[in-house]
PDB file of N, CA and C in Angstrom:
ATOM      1  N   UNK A   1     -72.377  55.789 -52.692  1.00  0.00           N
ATOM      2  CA  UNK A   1     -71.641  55.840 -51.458  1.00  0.00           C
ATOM      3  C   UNK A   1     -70.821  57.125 -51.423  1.00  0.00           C
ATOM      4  N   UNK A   2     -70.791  57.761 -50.338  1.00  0.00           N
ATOM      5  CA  UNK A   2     -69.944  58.975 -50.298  1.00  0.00           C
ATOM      6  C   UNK A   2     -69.221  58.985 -49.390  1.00  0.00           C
ATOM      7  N   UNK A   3     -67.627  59.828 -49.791  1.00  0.00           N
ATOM      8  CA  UNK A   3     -66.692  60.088 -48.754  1.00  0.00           C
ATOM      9  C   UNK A   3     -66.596  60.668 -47.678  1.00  0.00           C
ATOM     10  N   UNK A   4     -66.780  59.276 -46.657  1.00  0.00           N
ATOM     11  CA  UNK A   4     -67.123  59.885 -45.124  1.00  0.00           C
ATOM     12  C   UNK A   4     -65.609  60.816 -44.251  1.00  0.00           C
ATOM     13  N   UNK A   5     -64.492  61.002 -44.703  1.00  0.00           N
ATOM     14  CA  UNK A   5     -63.058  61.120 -44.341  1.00  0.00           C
ATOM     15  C   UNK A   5     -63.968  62.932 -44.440  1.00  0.00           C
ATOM     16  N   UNK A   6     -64.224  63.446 -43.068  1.00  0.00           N
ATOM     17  CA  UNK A   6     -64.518  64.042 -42.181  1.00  0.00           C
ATOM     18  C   UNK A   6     -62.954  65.454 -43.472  1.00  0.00           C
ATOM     19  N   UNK A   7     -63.843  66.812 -43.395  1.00  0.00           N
ATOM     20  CA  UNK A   7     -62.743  68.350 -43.730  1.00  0.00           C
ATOM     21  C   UNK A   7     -62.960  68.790 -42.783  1.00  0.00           C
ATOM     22  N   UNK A   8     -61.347  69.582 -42.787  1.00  0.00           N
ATOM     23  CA  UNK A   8     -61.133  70.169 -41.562  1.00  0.00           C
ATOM     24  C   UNK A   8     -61.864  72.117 -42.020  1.00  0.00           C
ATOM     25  N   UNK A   9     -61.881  72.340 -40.966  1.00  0.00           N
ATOM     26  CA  UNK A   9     -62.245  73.925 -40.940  1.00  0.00           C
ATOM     27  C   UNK A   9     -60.883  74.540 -41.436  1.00  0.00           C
ATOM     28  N   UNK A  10     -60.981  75.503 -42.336  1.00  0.00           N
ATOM     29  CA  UNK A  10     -59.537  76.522 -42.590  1.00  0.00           C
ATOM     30  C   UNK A  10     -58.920  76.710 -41.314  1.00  0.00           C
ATOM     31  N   UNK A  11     -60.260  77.367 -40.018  1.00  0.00           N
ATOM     32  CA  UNK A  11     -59.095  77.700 -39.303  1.00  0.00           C
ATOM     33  C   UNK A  11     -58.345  76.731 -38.350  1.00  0.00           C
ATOM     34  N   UNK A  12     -59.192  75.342 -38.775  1.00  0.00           N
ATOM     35  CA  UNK A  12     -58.632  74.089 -37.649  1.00  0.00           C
ATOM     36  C   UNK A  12     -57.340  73.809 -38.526  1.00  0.00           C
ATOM     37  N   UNK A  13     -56.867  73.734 -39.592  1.00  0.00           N
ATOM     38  CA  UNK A  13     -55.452  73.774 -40.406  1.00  0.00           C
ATOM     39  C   UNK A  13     -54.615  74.330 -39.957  1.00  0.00           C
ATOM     40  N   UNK A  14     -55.510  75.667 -39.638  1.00  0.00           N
ATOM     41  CA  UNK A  14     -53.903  76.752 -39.539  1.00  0.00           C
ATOM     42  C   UNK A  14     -53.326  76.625 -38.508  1.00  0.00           C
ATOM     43  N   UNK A  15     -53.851  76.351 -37.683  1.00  0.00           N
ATOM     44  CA  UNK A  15     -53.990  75.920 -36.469  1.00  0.00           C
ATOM     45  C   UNK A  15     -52.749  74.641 -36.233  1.00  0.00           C
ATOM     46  N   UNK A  16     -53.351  73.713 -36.718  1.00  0.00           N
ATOM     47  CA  UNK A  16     -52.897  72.174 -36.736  1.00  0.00           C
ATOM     48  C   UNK A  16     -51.441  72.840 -37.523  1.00  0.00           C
ATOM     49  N   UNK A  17     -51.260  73.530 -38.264  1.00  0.00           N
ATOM     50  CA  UNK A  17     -50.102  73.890 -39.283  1.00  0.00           C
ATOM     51  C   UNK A  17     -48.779  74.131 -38.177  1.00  0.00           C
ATOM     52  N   UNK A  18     -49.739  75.207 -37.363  1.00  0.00           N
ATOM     53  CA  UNK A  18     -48.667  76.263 -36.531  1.00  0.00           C
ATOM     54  C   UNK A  18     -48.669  75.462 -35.024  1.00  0.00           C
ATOM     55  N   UNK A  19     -49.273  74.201 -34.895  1.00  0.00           N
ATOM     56  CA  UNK A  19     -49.287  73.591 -33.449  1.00  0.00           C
ATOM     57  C   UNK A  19     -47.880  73.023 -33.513  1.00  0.00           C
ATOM     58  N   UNK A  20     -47.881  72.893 -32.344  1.00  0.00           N
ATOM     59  CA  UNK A  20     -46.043  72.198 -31.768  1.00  0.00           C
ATOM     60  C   UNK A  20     -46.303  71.299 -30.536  1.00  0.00           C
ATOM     61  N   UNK A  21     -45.783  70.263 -30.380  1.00  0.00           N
ATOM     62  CA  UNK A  21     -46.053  69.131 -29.180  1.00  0.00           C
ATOM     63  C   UNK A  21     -44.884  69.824 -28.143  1.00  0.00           C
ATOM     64  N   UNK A  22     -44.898  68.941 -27.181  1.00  0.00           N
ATOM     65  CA  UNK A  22     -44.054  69.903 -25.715  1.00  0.00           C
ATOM     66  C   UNK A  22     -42.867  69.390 -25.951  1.00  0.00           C
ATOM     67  N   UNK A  23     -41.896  70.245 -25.643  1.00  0.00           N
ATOM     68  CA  UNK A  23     -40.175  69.722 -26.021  1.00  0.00           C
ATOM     69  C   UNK A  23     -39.944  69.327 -24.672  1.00  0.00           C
ATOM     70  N   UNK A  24     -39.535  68.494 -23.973  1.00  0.00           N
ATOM     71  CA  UNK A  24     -38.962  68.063 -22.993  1.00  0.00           C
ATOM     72  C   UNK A  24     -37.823  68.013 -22.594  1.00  0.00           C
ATOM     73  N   UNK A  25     -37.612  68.935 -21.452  1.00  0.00           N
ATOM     74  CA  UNK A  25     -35.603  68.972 -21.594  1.00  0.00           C
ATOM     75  C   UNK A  25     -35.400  67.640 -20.427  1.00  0.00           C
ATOM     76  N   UNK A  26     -33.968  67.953 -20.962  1.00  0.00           N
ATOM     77  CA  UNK A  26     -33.557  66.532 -20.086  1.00  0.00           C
ATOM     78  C   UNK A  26     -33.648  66.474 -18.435  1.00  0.00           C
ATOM     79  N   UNK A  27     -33.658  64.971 -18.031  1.00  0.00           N
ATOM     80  CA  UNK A  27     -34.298  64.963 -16.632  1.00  0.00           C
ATOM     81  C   UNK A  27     -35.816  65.453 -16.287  1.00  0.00           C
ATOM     82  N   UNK A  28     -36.540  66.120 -17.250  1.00  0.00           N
ATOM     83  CA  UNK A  28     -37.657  66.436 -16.916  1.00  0.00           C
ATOM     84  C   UNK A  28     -38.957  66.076 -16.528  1.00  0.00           C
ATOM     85  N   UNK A  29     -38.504  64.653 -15.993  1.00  0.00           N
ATOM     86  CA  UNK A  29     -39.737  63.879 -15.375  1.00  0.00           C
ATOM     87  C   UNK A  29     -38.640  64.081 -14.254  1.00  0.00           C
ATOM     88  N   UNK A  30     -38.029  63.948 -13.612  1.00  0.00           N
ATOM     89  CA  UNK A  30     -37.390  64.256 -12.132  1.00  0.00           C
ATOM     90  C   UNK A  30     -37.469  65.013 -12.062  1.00  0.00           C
ATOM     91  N   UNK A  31     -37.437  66.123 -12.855  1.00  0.00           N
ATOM     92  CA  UNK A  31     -37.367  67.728 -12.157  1.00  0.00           C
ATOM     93  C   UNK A  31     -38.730  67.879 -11.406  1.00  0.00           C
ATOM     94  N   UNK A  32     -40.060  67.477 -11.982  1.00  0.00           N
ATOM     95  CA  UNK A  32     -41.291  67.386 -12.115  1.00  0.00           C
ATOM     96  C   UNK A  32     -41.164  66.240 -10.922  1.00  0.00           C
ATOM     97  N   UNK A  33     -41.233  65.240 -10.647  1.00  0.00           N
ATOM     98  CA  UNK A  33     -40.869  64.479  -9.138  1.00  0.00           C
ATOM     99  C   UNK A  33     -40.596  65.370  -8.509  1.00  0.00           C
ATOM    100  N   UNK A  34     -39.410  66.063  -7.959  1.00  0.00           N
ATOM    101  CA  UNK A  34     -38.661  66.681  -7.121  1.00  0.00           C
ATOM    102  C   UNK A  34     -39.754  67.729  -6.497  1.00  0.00           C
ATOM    103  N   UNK A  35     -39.909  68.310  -7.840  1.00  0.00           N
ATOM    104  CA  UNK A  35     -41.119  69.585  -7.529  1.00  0.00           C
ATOM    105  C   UNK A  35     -42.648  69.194  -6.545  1.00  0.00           C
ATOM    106  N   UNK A  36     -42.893  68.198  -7.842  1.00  0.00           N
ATOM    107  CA  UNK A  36     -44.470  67.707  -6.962  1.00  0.00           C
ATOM    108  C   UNK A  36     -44.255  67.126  -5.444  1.00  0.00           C
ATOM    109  N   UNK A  37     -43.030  66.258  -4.959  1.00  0.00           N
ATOM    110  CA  UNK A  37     -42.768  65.850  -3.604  1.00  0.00           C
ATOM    111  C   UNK A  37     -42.937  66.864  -2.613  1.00  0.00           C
ATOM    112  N   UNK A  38     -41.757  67.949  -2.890  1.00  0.00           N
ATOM    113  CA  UNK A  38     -41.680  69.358  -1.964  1.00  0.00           C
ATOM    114  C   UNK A  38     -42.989  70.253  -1.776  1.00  0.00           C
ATOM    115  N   UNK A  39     -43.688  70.314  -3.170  1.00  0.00           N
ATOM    116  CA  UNK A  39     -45.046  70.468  -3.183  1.00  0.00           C
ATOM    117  C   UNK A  39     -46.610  70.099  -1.913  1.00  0.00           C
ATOM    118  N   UNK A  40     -46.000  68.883  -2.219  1.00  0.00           N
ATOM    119  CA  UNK A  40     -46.965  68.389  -1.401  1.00  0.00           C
ATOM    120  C   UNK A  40     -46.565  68.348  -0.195  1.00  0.00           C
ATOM    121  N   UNK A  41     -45.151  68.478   0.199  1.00  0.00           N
ATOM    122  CA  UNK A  41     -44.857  68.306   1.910  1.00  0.00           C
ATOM    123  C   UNK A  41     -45.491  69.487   2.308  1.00  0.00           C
ATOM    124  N   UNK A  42     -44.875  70.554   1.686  1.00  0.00           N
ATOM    125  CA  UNK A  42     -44.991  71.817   1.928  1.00  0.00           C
ATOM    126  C   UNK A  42     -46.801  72.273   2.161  1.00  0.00           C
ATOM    127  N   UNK A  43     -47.794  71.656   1.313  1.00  0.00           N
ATOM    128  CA  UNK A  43     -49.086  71.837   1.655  1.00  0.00           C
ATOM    129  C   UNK A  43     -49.566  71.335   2.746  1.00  0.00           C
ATOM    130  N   UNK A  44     -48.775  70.495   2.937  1.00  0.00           N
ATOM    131  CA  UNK A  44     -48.879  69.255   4.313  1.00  0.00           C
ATOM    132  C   UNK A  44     -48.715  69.639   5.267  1.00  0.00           C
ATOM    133  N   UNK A  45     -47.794  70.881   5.359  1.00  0.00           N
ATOM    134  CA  UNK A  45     -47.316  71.480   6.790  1.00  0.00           C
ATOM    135  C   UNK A  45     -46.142  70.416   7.128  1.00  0.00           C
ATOM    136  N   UNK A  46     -45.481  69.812   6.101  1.00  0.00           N
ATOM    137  CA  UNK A  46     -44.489  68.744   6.509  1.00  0.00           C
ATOM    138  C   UNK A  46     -43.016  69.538   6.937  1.00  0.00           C
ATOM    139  N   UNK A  47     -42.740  70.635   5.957  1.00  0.00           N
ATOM    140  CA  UNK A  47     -41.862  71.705   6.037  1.00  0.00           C
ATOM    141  C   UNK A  47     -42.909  73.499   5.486  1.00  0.00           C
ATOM    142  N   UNK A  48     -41.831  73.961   5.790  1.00  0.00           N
ATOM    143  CA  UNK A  48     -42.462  75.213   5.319  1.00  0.00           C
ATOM    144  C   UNK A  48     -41.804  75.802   3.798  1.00  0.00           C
ATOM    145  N   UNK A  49     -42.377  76.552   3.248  1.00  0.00           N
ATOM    146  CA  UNK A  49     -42.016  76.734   1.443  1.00  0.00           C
ATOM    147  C   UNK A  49     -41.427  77.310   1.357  1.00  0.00           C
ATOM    148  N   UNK A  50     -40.559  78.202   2.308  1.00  0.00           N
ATOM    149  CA  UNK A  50     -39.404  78.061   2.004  1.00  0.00           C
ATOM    150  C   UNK A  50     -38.399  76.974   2.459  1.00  0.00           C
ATOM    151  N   UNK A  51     -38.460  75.968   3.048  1.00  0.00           N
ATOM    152  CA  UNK A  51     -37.564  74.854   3.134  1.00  0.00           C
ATOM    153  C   UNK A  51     -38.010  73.930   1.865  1.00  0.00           C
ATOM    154  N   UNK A  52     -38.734  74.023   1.454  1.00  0.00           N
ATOM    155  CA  UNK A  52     -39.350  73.086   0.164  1.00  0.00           C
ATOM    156  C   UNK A  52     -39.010  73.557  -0.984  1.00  0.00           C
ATOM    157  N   UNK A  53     -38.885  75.376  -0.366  1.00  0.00           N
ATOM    158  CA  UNK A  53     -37.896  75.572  -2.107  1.00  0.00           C
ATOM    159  C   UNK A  53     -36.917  75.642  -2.593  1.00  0.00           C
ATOM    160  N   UNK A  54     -35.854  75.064  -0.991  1.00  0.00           N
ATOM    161  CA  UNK A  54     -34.452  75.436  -1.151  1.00  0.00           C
ATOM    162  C   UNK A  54     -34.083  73.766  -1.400  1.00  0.00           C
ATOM    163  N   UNK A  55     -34.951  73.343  -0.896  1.00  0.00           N
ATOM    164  CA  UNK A  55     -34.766  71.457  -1.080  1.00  0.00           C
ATOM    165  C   UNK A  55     -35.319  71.442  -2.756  1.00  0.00           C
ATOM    166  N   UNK A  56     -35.850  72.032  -3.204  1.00  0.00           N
ATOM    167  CA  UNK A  56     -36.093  71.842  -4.353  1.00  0.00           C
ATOM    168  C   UNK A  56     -34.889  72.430  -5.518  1.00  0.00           C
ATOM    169  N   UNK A  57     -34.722  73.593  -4.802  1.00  0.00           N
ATOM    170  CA  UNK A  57     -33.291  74.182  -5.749  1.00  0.00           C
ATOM    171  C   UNK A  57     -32.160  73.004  -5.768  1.00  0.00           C
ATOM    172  N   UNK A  58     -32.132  72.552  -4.447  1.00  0.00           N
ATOM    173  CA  UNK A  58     -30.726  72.180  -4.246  1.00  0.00           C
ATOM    174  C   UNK A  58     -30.276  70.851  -4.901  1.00  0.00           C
ATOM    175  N   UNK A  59     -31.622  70.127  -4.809  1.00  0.00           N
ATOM    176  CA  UNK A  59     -31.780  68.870  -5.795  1.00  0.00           C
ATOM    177  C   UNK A  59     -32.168  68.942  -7.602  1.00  0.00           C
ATOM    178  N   UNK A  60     -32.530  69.719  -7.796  1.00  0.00           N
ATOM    179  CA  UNK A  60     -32.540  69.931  -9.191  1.00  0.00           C
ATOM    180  C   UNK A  60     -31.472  70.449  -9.794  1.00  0.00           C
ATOM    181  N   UNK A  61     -30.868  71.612  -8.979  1.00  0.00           N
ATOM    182  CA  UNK A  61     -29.075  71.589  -9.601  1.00  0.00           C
ATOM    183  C   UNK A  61     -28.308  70.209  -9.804  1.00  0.00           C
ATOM    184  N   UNK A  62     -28.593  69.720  -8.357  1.00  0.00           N
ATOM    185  CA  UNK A  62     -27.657  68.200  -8.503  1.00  0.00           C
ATOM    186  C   UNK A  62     -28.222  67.475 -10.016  1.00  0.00           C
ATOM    187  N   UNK A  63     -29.385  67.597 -10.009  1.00  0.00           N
ATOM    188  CA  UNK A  63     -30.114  66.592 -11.281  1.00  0.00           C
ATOM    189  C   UNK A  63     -29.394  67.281 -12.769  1.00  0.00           C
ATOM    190  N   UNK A  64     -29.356  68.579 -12.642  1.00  0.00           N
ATOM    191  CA  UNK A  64     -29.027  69.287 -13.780  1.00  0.00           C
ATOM    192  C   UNK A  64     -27.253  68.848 -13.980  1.00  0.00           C
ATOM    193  N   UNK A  65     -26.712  68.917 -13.054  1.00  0.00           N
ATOM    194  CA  UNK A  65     -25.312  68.830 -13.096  1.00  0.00           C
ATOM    195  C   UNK A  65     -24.758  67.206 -13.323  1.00  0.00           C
ATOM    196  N   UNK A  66     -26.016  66.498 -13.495  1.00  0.00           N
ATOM    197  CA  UNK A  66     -25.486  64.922 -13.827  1.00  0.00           C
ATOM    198  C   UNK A  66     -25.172  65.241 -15.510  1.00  0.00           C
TER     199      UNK A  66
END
């Protein structure tokens, strides 16, 4: 019977060594809401991008400043 537990490639290590998962700052699923909403109005013709980006500034400060 032989050891099926799969080697990695050198360069899949170095790799895996020097990888990093995503740091998430705080609020950052609302910031990401806020964004994608204005986003989509704005493709919509609901407002225009610049009213979607000042509604977007203006609410993500508030989010930041909690």
């Amino acid at each position: 019977m032989s050891d099926s537990t799969p080697v990695a490639a050198p360069e899949r290590l170095s790799a895996r060594a020097a990888a990093a998962g995503k740091t998430m700052a705080p609020n950052f699923q609302k910031v990401r809401e806020i964004l994608k909403k204005q986003l989509d109005d704005a493709v919509d013709a609901k407002v225009t991008p610049k009213e979607a980006l000042a509604t977007v500034q203006k609410q993500v400060e508030a989010v930041i400043k909690r």
